[in-house]
PDB file of N, CA and C in Angstrom:
ATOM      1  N   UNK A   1      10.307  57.418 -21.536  1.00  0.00           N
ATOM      2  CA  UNK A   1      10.588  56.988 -20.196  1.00  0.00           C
ATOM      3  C   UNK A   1      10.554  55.465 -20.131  1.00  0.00           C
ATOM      4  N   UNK A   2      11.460  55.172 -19.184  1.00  0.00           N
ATOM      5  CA  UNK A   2      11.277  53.687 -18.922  1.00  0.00           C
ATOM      6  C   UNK A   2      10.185  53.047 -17.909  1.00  0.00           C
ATOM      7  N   UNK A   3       9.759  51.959 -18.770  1.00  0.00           N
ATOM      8  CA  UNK A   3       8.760  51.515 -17.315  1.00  0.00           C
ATOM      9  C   UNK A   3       9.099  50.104 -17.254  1.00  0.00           C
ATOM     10  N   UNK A   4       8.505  49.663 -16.206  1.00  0.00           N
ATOM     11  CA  UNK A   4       8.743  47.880 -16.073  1.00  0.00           C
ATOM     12  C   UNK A   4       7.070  47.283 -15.731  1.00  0.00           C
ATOM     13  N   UNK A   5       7.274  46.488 -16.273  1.00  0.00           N
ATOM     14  CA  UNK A   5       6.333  45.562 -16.016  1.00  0.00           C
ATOM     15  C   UNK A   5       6.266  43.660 -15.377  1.00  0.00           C
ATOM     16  N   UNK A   6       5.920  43.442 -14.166  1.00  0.00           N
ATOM     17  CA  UNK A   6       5.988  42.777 -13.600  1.00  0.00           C
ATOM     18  C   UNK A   6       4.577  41.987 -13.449  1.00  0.00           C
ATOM     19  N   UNK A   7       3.841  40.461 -13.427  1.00  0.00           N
ATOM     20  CA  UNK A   7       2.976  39.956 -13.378  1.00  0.00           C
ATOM     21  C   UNK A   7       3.131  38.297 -12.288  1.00  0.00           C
ATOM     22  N   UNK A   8       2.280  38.202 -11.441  1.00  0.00           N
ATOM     23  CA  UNK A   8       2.780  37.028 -10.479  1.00  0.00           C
ATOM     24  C   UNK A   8       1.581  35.719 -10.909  1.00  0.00           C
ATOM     25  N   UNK A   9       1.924  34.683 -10.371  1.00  0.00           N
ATOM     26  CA  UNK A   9       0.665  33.805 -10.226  1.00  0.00           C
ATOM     27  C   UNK A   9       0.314  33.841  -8.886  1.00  0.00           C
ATOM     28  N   UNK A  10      -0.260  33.116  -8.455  1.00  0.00           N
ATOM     29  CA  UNK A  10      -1.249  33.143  -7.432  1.00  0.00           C
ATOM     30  C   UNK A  10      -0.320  32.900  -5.859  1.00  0.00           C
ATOM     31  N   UNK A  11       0.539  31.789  -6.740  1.00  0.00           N
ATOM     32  CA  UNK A  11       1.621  31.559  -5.636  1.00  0.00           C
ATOM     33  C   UNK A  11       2.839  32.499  -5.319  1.00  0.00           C
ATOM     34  N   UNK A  12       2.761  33.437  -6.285  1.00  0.00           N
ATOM     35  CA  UNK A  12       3.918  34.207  -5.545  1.00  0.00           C
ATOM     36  C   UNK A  12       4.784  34.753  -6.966  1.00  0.00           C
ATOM     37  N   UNK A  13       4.904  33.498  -7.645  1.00  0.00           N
ATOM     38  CA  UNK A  13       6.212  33.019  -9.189  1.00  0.00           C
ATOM     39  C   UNK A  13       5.896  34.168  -9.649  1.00  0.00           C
ATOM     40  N   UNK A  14       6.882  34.431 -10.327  1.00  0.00           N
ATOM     41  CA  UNK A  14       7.012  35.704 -11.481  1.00  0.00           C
ATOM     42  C   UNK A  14       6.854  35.176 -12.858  1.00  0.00           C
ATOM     43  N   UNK A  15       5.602  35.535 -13.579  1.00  0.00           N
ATOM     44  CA  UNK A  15       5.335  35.155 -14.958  1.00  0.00           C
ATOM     45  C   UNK A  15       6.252  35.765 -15.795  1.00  0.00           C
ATOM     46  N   UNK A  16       5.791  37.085 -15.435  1.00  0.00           N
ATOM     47  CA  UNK A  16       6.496  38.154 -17.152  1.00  0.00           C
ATOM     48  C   UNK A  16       7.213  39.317 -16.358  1.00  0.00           C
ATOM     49  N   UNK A  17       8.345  39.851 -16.330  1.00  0.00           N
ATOM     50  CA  UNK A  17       9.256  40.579 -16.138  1.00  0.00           C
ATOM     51  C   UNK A  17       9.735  41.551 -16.675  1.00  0.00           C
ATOM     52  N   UNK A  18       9.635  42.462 -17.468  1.00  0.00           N
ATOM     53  CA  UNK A  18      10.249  43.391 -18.417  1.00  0.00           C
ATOM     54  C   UNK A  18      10.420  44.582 -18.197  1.00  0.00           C
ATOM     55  N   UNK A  19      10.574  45.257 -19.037  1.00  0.00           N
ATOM     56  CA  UNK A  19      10.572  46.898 -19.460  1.00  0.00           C
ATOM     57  C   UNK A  19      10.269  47.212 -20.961  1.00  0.00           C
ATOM     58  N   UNK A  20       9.995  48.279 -20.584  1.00  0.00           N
ATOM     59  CA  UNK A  20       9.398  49.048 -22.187  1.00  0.00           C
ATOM     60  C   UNK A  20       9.641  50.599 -22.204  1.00  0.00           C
ATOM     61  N   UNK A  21       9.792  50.886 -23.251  1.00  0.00           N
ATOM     62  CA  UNK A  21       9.290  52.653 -23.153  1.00  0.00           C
ATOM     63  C   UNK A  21       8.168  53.517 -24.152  1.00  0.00           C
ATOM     64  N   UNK A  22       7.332  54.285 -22.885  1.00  0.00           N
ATOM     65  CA  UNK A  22       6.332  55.123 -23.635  1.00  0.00           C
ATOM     66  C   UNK A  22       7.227  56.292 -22.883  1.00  0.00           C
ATOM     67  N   UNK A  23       6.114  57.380 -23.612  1.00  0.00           N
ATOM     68  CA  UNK A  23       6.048  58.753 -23.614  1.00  0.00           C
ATOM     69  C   UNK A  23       5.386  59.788 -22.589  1.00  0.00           C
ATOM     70  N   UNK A  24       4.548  58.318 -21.870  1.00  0.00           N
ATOM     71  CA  UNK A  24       3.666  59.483 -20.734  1.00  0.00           C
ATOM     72  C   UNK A  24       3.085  58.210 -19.684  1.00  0.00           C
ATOM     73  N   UNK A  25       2.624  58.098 -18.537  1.00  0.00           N
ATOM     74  CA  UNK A  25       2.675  57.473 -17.708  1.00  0.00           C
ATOM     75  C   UNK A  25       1.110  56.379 -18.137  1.00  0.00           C
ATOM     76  N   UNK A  26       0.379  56.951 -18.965  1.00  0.00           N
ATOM     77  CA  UNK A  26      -0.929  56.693 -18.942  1.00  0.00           C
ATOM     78  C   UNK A  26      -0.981  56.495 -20.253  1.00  0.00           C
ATOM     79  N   UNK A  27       0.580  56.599 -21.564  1.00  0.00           N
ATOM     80  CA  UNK A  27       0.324  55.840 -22.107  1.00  0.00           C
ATOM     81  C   UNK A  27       1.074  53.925 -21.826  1.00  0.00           C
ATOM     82  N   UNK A  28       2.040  54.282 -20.806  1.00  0.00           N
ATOM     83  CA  UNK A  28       2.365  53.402 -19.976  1.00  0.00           C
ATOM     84  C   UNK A  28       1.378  52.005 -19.403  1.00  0.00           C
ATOM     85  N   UNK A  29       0.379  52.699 -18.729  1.00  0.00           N
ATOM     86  CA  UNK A  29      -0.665  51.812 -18.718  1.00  0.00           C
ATOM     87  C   UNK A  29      -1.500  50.937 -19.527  1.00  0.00           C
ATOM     88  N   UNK A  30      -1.640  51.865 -20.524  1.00  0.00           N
ATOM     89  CA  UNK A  30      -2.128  51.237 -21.464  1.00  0.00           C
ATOM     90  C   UNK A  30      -1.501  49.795 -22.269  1.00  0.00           C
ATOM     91  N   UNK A  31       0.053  50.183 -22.212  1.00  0.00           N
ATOM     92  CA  UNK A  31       0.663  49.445 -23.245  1.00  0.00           C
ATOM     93  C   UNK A  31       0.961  48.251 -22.009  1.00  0.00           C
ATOM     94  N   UNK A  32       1.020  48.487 -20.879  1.00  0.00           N
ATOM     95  CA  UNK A  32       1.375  47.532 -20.147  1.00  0.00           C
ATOM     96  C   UNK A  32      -0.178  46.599 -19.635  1.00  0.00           C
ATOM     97  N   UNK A  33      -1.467  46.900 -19.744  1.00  0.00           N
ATOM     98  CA  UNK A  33      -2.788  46.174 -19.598  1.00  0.00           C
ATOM     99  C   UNK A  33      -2.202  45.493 -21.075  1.00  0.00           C
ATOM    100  N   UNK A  34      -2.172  46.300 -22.445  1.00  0.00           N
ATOM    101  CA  UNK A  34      -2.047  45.389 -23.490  1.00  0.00           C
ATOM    102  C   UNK A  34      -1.291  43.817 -23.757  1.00  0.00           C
ATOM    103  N   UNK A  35       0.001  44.352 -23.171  1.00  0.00           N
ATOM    104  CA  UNK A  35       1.548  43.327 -22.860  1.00  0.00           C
ATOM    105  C   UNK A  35       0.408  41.907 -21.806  1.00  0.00           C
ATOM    106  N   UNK A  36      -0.048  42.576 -20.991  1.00  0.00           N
ATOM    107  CA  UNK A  36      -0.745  41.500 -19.993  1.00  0.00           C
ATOM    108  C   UNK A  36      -1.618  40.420 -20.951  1.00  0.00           C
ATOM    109  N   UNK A  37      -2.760  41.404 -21.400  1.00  0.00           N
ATOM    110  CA  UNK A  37      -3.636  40.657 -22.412  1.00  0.00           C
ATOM    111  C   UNK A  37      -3.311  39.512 -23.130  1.00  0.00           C
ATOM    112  N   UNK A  38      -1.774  40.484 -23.998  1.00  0.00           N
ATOM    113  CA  UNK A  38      -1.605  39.298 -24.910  1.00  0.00           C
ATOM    114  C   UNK A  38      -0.675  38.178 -24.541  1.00  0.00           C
ATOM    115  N   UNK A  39       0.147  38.376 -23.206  1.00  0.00           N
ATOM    116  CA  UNK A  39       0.344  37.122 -22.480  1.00  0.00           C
ATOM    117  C   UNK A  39      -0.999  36.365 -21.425  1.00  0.00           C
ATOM    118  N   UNK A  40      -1.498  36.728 -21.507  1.00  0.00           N
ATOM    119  CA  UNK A  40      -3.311  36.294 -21.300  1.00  0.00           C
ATOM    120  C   UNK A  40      -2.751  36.054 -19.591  1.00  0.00           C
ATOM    121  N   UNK A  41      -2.472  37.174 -19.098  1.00  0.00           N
ATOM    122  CA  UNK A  41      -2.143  37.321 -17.477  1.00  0.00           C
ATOM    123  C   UNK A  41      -3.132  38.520 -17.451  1.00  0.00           C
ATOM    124  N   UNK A  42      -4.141  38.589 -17.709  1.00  0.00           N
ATOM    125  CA  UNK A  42      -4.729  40.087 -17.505  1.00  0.00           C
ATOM    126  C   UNK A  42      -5.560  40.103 -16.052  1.00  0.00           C
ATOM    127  N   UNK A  43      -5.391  39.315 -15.740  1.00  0.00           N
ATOM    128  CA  UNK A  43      -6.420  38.905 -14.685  1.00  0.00           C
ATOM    129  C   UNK A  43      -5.291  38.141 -13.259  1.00  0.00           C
ATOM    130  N   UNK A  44      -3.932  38.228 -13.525  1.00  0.00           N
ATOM    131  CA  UNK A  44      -3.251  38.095 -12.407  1.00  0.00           C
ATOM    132  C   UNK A  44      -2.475  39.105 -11.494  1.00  0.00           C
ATOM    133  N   UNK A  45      -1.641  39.099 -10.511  1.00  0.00           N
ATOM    134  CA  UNK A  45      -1.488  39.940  -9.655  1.00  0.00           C
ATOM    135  C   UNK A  45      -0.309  40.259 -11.052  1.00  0.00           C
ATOM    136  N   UNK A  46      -0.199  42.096 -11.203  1.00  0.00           N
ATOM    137  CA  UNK A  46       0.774  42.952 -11.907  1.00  0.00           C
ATOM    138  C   UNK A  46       0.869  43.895 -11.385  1.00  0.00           C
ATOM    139  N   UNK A  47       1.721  44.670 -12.008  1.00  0.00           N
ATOM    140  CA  UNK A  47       2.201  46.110 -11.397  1.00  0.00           C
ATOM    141  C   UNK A  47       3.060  46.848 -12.796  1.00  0.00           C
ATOM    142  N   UNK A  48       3.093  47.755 -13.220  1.00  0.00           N
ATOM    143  CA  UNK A  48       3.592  48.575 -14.099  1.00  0.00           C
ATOM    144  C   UNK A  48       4.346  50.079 -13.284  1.00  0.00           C
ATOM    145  N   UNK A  49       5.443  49.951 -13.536  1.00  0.00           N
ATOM    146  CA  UNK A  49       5.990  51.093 -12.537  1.00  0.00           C
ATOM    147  C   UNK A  49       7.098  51.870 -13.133  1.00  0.00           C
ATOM    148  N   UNK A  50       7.225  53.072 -12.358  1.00  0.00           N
ATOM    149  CA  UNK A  50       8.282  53.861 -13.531  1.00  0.00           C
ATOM    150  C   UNK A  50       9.368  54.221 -12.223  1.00  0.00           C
ATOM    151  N   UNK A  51      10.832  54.526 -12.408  1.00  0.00           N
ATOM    152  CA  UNK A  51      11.499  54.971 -10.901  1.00  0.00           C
ATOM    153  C   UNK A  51      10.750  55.011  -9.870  1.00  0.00           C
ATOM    154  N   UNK A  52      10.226  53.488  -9.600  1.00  0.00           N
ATOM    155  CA  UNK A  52       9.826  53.287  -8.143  1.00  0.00           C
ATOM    156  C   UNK A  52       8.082  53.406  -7.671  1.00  0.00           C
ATOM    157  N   UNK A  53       7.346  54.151  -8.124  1.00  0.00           N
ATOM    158  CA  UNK A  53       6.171  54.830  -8.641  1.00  0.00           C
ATOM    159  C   UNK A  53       5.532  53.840  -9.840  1.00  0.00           C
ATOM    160  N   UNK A  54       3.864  53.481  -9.057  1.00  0.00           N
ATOM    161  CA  UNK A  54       3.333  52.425  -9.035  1.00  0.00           C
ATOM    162  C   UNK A  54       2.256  53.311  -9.864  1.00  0.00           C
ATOM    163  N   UNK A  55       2.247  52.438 -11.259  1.00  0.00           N
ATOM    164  CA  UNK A  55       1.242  53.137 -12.958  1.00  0.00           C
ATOM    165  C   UNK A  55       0.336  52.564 -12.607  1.00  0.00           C
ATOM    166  N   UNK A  56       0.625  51.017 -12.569  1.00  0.00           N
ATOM    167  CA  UNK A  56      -1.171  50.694 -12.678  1.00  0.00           C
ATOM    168  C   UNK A  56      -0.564  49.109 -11.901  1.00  0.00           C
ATOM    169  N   UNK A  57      -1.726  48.809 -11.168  1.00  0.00           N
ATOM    170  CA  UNK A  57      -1.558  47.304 -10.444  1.00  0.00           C
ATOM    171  C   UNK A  57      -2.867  46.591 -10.229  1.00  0.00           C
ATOM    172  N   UNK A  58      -2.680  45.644 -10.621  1.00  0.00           N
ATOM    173  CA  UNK A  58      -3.857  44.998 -10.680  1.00  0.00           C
ATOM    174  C   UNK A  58      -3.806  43.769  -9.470  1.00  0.00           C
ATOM    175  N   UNK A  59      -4.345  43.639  -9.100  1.00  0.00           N
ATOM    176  CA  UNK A  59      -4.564  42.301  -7.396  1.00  0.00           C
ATOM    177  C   UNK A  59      -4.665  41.505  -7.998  1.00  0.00           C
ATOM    178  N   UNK A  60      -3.918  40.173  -7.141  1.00  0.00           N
ATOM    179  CA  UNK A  60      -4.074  38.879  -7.478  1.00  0.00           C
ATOM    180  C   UNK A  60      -5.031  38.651  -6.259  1.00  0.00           C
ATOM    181  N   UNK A  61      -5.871  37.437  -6.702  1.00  0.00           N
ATOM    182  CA  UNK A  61      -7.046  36.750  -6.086  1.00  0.00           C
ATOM    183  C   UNK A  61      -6.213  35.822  -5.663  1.00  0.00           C
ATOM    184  N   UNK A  62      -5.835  35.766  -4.441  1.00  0.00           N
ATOM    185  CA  UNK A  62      -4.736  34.332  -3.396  1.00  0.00           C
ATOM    186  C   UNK A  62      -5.981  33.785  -3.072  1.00  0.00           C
ATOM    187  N   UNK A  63      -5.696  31.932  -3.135  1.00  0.00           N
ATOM    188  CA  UNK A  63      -6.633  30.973  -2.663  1.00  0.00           C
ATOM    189  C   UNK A  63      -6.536  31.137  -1.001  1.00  0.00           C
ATOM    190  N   UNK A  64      -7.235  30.826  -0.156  1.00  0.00           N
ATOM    191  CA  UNK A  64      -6.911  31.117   1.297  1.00  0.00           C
ATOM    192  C   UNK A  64      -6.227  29.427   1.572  1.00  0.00           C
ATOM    193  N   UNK A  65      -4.898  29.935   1.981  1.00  0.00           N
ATOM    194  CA  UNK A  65      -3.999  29.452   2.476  1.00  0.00           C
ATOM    195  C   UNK A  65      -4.327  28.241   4.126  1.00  0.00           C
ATOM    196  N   UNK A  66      -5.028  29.040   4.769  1.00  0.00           N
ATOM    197  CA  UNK A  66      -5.440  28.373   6.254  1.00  0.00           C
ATOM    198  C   UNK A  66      -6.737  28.611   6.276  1.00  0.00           C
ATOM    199  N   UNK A  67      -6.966  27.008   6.454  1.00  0.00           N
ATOM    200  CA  UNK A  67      -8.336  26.621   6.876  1.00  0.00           C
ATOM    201  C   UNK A  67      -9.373  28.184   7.904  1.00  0.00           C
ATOM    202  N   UNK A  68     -10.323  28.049   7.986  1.00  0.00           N
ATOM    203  CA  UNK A  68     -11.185  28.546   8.919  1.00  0.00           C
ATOM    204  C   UNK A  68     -11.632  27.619   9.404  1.00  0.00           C
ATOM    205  N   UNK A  69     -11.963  28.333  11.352  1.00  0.00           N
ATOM    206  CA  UNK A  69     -12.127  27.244  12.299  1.00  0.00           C
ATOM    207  C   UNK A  69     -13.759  26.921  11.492  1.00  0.00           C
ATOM    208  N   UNK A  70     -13.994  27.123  10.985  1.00  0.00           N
ATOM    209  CA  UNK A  70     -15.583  26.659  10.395  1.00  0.00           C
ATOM    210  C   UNK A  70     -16.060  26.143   9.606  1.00  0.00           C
ATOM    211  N   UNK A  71     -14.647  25.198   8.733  1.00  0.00           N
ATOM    212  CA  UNK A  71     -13.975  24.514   7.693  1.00  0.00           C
ATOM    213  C   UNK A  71     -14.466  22.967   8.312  1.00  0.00           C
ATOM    214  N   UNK A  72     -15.297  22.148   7.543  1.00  0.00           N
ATOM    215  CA  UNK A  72     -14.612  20.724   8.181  1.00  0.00           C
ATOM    216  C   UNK A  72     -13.956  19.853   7.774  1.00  0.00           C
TER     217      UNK A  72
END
């Protein structure tokens, strides 16, 4: 099966873009945490997905954008 793999930075940009194919959805995951690792994005916003259907996603940590009124 085909899957894609997608990884962002903080701002939004698209790091790594691709596709790959495994055999089962969860070995999917796996190979797509690996792909992250060794572009050393393991720790940014991703998503691994197969026809539409979301394998594994990991959150990006966004800096906060707007002040708080409690900011000085």
């Amino acid at each position: 099966m085909l899957y894609t793999i997608t990884a962002f930075s903080d701002r939004g940009e698209t790091l790594l873009d691709g596709t790959f194919d495994a055999p089962s959805d969860s070995e999917a995951r796996q190979e797509g945490i690996r792909r992250l690792k060794e572009a050393n994005l393991e720790h940014r916003g991703a998503r691994v997905t197969r026809a539409g259907q979301l394998i594994h996603f990991e959150r990006a940590y966004l800096p906060r954008l707007v002040p708080s009124k409690n900011t000085p």
